[in-house]
C-alpha atoms as a PDB file:
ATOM      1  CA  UNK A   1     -37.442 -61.817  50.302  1.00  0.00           C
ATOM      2  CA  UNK A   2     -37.849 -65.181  52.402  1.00  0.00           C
ATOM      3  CA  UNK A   3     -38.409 -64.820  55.234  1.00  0.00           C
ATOM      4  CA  UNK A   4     -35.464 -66.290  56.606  1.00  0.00           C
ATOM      5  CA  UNK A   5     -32.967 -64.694  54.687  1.00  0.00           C
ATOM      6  CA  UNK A   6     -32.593 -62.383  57.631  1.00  0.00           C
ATOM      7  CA  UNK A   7     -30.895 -64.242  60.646  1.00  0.00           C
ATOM      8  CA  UNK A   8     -27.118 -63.666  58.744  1.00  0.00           C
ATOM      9  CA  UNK A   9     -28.126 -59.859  58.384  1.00  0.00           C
ATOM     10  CA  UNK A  10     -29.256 -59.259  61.583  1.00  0.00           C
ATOM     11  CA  UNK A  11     -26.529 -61.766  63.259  1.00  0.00           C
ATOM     12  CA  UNK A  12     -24.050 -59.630  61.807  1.00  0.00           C
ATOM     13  CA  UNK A  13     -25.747 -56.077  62.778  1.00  0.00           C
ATOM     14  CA  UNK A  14     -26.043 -57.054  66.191  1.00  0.00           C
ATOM     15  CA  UNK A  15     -23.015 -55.624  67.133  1.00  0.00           C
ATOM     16  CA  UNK A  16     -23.901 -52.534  64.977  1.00  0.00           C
ATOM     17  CA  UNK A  17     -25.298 -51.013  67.804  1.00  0.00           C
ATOM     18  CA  UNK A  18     -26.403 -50.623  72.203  1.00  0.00           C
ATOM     19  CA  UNK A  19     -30.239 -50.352  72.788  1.00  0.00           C
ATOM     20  CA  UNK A  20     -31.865 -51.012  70.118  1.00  0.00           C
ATOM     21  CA  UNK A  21     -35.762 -50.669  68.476  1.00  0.00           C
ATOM     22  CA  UNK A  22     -37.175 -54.304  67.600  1.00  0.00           C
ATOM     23  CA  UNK A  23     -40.512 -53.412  66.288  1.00  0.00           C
ATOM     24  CA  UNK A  24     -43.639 -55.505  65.285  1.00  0.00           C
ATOM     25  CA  UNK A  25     -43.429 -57.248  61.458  1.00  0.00           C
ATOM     26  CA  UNK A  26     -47.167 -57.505  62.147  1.00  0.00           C
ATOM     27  CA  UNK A  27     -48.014 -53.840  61.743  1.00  0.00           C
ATOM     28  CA  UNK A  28     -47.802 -51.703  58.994  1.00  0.00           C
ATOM     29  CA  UNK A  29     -44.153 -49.965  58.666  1.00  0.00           C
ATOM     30  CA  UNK A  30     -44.501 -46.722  61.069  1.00  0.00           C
ATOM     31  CA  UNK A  31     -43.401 -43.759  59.488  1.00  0.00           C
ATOM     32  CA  UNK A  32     -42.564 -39.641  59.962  1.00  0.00           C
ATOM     33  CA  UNK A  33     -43.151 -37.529  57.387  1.00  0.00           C
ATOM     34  CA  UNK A  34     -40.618 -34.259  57.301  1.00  0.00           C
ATOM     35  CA  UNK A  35     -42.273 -32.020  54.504  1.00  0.00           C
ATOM     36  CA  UNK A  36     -39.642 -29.823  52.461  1.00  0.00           C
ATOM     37  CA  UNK A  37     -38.926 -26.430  53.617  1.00  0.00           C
ATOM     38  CA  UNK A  38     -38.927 -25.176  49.487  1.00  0.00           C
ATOM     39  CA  UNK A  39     -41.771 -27.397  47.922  1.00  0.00           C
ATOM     40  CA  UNK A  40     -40.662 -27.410  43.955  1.00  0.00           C
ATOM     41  CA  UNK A  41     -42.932 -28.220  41.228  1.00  0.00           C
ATOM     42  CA  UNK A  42     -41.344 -31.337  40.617  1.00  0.00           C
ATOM     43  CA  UNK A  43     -42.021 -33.297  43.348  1.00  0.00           C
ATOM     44  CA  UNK A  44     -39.541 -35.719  45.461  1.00  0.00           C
ATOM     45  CA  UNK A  45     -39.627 -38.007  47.986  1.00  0.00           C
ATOM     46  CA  UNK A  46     -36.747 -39.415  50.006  1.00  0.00           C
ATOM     47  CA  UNK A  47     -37.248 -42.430  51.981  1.00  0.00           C
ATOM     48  CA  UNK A  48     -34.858 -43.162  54.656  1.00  0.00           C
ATOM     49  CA  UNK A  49     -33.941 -46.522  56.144  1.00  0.00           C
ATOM     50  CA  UNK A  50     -32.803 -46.827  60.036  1.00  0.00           C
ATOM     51  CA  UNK A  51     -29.585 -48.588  60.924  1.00  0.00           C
ATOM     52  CA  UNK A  52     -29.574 -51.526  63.214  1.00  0.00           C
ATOM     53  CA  UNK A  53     -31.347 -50.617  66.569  1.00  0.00           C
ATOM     54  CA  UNK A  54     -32.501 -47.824  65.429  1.00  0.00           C
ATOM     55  CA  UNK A  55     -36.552 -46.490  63.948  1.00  0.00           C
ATOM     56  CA  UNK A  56     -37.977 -43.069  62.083  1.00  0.00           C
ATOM     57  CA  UNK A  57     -37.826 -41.783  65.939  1.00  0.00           C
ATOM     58  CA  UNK A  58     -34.281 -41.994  66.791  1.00  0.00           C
ATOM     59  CA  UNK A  59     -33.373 -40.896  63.358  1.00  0.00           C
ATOM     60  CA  UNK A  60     -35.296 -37.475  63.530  1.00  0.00           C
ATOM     61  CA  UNK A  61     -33.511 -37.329  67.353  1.00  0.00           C
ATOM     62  CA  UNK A  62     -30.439 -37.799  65.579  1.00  0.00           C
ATOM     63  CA  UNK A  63     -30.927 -34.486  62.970  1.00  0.00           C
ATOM     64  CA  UNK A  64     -30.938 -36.494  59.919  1.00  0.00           C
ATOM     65  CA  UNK A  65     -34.389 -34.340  58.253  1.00  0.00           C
ATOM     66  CA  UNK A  66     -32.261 -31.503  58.948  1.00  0.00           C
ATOM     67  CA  UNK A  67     -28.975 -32.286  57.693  1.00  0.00           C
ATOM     68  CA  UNK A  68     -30.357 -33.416  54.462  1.00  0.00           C
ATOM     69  CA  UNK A  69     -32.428 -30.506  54.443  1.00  0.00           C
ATOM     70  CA  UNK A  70     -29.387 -27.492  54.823  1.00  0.00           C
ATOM     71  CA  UNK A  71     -28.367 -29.448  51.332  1.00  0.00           C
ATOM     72  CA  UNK A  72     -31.486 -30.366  49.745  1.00  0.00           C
ATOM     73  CA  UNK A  73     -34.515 -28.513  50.470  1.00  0.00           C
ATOM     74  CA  UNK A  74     -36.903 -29.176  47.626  1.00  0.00           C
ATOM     75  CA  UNK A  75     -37.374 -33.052  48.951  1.00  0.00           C
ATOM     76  CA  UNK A  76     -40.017 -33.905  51.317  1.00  0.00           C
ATOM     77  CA  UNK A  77     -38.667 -36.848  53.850  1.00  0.00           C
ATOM     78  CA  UNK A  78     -40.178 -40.177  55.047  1.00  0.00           C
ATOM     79  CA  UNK A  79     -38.632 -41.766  57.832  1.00  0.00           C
ATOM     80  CA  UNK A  80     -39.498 -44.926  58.094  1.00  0.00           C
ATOM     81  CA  UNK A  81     -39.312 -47.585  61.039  1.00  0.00           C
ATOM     82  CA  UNK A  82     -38.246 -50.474  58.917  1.00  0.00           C
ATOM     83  CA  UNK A  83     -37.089 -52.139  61.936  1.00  0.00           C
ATOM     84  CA  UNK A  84     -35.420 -55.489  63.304  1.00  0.00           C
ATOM     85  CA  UNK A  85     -38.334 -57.427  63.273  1.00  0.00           C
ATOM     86  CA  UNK A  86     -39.016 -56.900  59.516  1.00  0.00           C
ATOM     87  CA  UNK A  87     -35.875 -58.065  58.368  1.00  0.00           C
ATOM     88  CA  UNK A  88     -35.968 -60.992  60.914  1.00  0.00           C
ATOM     89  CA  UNK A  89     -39.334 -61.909  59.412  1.00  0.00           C
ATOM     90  CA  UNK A  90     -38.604 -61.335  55.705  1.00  0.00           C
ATOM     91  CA  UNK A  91     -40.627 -58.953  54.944  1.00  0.00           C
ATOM     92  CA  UNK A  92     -38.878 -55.920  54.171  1.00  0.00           C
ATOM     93  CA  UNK A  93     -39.258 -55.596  51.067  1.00  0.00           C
ATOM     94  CA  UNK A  94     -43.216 -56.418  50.261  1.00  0.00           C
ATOM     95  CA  UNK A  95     -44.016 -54.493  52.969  1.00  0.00           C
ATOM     96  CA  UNK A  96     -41.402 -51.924  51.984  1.00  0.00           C
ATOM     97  CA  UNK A  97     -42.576 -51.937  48.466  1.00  0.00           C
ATOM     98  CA  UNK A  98     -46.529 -52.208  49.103  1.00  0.00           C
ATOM     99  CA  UNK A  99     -46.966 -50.036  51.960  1.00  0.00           C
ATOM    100  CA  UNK A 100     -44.594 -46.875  51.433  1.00  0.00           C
ATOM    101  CA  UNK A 101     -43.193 -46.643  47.672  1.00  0.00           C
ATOM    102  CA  UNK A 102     -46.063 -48.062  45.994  1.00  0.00           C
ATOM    103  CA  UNK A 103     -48.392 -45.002  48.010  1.00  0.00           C
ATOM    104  CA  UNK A 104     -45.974 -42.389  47.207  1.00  0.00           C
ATOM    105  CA  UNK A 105     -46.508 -42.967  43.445  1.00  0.00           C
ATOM    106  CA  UNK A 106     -49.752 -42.456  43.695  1.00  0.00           C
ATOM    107  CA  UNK A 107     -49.794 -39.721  45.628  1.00  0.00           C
ATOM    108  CA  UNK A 108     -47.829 -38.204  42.732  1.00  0.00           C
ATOM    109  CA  UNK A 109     -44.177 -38.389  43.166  1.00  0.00           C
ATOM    110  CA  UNK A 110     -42.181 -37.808  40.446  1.00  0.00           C
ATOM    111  CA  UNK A 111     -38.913 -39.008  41.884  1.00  0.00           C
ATOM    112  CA  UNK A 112     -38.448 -41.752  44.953  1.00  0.00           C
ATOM    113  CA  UNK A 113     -35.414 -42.159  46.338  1.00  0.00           C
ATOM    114  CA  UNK A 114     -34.404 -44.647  49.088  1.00  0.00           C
ATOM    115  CA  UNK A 115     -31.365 -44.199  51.542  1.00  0.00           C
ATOM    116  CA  UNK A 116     -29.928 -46.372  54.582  1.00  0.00           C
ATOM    117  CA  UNK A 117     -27.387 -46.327  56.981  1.00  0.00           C
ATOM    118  CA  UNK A 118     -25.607 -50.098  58.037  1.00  0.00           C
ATOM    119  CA  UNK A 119     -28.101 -52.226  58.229  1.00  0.00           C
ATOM    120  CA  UNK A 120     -30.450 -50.018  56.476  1.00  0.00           C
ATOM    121  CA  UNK A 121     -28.245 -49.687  53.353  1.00  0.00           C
ATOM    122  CA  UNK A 122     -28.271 -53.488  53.364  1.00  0.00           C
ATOM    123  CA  UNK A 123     -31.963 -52.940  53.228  1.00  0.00           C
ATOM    124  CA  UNK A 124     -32.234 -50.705  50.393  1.00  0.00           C
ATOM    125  CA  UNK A 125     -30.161 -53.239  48.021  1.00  0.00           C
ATOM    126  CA  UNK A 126     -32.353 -55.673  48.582  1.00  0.00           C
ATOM    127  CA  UNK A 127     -35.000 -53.547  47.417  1.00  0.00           C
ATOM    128  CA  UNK A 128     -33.262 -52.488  44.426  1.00  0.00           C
ATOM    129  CA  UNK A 129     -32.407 -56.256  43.631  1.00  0.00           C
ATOM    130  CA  UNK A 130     -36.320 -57.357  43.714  1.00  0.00           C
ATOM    131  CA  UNK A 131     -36.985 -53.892  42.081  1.00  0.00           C
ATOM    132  CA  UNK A 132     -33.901 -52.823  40.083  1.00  0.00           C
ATOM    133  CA  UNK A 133     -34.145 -49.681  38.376  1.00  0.00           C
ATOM    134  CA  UNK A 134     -37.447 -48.706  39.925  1.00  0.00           C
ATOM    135  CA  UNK A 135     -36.448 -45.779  41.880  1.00  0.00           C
ATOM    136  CA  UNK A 136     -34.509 -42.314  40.937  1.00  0.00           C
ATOM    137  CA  UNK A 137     -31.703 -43.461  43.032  1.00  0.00           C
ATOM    138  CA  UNK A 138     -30.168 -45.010  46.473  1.00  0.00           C
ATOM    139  CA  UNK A 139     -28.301 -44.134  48.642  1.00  0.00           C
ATOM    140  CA  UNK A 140     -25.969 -46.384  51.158  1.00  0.00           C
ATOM    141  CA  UNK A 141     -24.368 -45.187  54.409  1.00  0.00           C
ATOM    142  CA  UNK A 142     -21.675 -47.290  55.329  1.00  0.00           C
ATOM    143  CA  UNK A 143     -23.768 -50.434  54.035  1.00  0.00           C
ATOM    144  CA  UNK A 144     -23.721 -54.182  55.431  1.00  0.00           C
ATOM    145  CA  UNK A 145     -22.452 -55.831  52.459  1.00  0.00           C
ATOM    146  CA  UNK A 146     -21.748 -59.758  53.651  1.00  0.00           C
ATOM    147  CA  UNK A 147     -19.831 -61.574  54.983  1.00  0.00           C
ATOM    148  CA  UNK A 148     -16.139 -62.488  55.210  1.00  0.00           C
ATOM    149  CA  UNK A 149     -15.580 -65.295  53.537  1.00  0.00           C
ATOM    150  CA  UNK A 150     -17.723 -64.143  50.338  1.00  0.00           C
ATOM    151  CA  UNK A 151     -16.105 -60.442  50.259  1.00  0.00           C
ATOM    152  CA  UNK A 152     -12.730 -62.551  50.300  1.00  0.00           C
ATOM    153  CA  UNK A 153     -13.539 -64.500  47.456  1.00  0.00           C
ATOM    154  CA  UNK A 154     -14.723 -61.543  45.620  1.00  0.00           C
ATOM    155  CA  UNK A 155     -11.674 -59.496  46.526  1.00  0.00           C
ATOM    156  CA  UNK A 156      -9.310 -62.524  45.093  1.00  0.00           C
ATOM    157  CA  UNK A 157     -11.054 -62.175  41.774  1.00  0.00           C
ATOM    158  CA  UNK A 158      -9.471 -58.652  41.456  1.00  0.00           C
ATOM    159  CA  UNK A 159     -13.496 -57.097  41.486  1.00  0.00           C
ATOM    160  CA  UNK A 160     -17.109 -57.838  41.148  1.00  0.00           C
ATOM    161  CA  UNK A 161     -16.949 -57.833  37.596  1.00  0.00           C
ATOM    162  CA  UNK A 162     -14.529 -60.443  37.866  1.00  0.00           C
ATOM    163  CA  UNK A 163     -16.543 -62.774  39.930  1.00  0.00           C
ATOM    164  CA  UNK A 164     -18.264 -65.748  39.243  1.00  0.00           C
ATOM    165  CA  UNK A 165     -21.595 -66.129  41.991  1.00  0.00           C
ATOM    166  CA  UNK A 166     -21.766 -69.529  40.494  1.00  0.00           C
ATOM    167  CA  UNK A 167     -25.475 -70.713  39.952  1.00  0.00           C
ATOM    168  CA  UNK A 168     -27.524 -69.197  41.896  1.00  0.00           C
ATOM    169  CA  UNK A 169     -31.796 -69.559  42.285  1.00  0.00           C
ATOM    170  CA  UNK A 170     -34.584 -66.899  41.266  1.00  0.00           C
ATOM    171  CA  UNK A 171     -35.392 -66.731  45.466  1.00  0.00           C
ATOM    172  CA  UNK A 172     -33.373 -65.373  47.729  1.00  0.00           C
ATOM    173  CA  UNK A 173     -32.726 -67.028  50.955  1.00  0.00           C
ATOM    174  CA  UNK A 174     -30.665 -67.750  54.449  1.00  0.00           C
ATOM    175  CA  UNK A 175     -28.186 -69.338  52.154  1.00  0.00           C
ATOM    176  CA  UNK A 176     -27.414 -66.870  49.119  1.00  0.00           C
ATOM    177  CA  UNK A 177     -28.752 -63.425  50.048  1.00  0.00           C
ATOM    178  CA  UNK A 178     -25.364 -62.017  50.238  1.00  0.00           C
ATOM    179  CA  UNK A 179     -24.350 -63.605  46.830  1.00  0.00           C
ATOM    180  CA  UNK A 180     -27.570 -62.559  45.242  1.00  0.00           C
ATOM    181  CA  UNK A 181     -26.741 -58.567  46.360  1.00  0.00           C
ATOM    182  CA  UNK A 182     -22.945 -58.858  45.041  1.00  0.00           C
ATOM    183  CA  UNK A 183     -24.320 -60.939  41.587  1.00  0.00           C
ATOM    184  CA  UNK A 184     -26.769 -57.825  41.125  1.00  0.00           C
ATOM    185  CA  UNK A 185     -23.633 -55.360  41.970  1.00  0.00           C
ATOM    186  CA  UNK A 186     -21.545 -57.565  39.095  1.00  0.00           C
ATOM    187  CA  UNK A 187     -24.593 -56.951  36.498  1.00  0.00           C
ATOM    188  CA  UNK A 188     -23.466 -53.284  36.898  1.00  0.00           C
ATOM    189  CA  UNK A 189     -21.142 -53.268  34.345  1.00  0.00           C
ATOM    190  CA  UNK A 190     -23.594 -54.792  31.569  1.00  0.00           C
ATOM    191  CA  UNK A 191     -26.129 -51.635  33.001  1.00  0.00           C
ATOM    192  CA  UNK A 192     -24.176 -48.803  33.588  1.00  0.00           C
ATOM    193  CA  UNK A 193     -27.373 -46.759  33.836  1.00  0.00           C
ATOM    194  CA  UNK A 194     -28.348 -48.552  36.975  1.00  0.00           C
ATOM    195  CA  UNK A 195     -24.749 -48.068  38.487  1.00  0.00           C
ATOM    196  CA  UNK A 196     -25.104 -44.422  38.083  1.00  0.00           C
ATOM    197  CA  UNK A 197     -27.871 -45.002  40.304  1.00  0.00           C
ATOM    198  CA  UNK A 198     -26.003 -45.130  43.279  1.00  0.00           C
ATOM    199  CA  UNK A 199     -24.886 -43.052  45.750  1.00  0.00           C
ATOM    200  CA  UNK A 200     -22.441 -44.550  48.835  1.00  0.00           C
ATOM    201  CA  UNK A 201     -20.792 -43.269  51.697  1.00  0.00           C
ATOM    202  CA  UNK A 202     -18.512 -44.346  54.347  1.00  0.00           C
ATOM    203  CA  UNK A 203     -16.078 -43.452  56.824  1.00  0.00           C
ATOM    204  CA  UNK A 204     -12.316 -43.755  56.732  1.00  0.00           C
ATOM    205  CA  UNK A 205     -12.139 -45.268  60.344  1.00  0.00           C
ATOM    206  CA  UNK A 206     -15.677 -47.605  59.872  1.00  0.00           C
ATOM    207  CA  UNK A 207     -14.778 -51.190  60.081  1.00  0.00           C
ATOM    208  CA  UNK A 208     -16.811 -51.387  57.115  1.00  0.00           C
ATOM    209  CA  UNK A 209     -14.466 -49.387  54.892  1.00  0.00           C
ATOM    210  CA  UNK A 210     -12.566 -52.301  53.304  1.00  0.00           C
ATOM    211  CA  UNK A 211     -15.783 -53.677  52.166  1.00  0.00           C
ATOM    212  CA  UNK A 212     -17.391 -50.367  51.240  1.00  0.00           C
ATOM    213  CA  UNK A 213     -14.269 -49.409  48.829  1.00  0.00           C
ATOM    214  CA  UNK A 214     -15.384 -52.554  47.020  1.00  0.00           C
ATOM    215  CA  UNK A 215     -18.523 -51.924  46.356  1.00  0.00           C
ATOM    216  CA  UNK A 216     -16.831 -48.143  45.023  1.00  0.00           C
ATOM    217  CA  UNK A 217     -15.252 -49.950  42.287  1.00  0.00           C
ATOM    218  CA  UNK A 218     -18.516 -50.572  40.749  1.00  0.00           C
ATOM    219  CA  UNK A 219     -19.522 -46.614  41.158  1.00  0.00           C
ATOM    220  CA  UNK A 220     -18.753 -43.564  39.521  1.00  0.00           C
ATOM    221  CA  UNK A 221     -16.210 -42.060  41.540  1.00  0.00           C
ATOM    222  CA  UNK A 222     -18.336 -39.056  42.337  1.00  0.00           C
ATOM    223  CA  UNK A 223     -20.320 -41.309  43.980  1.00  0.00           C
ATOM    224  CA  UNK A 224     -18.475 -42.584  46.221  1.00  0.00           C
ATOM    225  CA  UNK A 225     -17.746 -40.249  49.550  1.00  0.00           C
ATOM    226  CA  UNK A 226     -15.220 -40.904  52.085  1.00  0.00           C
ATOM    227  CA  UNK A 227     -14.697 -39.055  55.585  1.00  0.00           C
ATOM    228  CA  UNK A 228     -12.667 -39.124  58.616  1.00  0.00           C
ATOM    229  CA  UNK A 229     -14.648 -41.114  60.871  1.00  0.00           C
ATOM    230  CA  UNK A 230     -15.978 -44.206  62.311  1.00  0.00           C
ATOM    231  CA  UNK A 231     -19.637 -46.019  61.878  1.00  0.00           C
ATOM    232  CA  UNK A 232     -21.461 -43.264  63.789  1.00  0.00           C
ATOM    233  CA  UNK A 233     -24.185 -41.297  63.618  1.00  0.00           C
ATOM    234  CA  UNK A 234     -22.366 -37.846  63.203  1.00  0.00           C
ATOM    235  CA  UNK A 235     -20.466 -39.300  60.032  1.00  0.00           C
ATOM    236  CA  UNK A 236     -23.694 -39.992  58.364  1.00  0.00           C
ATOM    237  CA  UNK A 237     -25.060 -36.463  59.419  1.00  0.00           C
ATOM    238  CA  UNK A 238     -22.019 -35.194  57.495  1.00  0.00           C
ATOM    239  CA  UNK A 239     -22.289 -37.448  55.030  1.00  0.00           C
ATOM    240  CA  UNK A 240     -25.914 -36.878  54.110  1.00  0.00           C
ATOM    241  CA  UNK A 241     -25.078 -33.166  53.643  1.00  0.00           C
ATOM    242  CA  UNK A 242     -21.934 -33.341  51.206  1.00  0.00           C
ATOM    243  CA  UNK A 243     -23.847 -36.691  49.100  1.00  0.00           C
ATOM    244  CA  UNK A 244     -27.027 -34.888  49.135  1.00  0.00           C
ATOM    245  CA  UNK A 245     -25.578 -31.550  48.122  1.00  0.00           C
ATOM    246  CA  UNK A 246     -24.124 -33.549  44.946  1.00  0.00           C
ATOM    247  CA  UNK A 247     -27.226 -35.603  44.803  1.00  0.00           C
ATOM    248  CA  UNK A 248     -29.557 -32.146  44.302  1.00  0.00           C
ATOM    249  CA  UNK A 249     -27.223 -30.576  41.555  1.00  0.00           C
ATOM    250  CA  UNK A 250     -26.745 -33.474  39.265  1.00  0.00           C
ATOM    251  CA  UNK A 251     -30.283 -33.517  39.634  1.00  0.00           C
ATOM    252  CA  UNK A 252     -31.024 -29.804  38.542  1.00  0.00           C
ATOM    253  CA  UNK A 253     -28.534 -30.748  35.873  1.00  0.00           C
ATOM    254  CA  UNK A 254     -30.578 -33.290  34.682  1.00  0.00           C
ATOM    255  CA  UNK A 255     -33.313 -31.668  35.162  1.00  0.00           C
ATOM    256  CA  UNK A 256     -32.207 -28.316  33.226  1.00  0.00           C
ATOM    257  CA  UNK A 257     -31.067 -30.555  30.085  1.00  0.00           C
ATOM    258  CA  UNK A 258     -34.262 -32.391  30.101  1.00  0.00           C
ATOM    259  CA  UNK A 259     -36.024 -29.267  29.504  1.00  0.00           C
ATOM    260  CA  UNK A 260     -33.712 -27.203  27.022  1.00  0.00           C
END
């Protein structure tokens, strides 16, 4: 990602949230590691992306290892401290993909997933646009999707599908990060398979939803959880254990036919 594709993200997180966590783009991503409480032979990882303000810290204050455990307890958890300052400094996802995922394969994962809330969701699209198809899954908590004016023009073509990005460059930047997420979401259709991919969540009060339900149209709709609630931590916590809960048993499903 360039490294000043940030400053529209982060401009339009900034109200996302009070005190917030900067961090240091200069050090390696800081992480927690949450081990599962029912290790299964199959091993899986789920790495989680902060919000806005927030790093691995204030997300294991906030219960989230535990809420996604009561629904999933086979996955071992990495928070991570993807922070501010990485997206600010364009380096998300190298570091992102080079420091964290990239490990975890070696260290014998069989499945990766990679979950965010706000700004954090944001962050795991971008991922799966410079990586698509890479990982078992994602999953987006009331995602940062763009801004305005482009969801507007999207919305007056009737859906993503529908859309035309218009030409675009190979490399992402200030200018066309937010038309190079929704151009991936549009190439949904001609994949399926990477569309079943996705996992999204949202609540019914967040002044995301408008934007959120978009995205939806592009998802299966068991995919696609809404909840009464606003863009707060306690939705999310609520969230994670209803999406997760699915998440796990499509996953034994799959898992089950695989084998028979």
């Amino acid at each position: 990602m360039n490294r000043v594709v940030s400053l529209g993200i982060c401009l339009a997180a900034a109200g996302l949230a009070g005190c917030f966590a900067i961090g240091d783009s200069k050090v390696p991503i800081g992480t927690l590691s949450v081990a599962a409480p029912r290790p299964s032979a199959e091993r899986t990882l789920l790495i989680i992306l902060p919000g806005f303000g927030d790093d691995a810290a204030d997300m294991k204050d906030h219960g989230i290892a535990e809420a996604i455990h009561q629904s999933w307890p086979e996955a071992d958890l990495l928070l991570a401290s993807a922070t501010f300052a990485y997206y600010r400094d364009g380096k998300l996802v190298p570091r992102l993909h080079e420091e964290i995922v990239q490990p975890a394969r070696r260290n014998g994962y069989a499945r990766i997933w990679l979950a965010g809330a706000s700004l954090g969701g944001m962050g795991a699209l971008l991922y799966e646009r410079e990586h698509p198809g890479e990982l078992t899954g994602i999953v987006l908590f009331a995602p940062f999707l763009g801004s305005g004016e482009l969801l507007n023009e999207i919305r007056a073509a009737g859906s993503p599908r529908n859309w035309n990005p218009g030409p675009l460059p190979a490399e992402m930047n200030a200018d066309n990060y937010q038309r190079q997420i929704w151009k991936m979401v549009k190439g949904w259709a001609d994949r399926p398979e990477l569309a079943r991919r996705v996992w999204l969540a949202c609540g019914r009060s967040d002044h995301l939803i408008d934007d959120v339900r978009l995205l939806a149209t592009e998802l299966p709709e068991a995919h696609f959880l809404e909840l009464e609630g606003g863009h707060t931590w306690s939705l999310w916590l609520s969230g994670a254990k209803e999406m997760f809960s699915r998440i796990r048993l499509e996953s034994l499903g799959a898992s089950r036919s695989a084998s028979s």
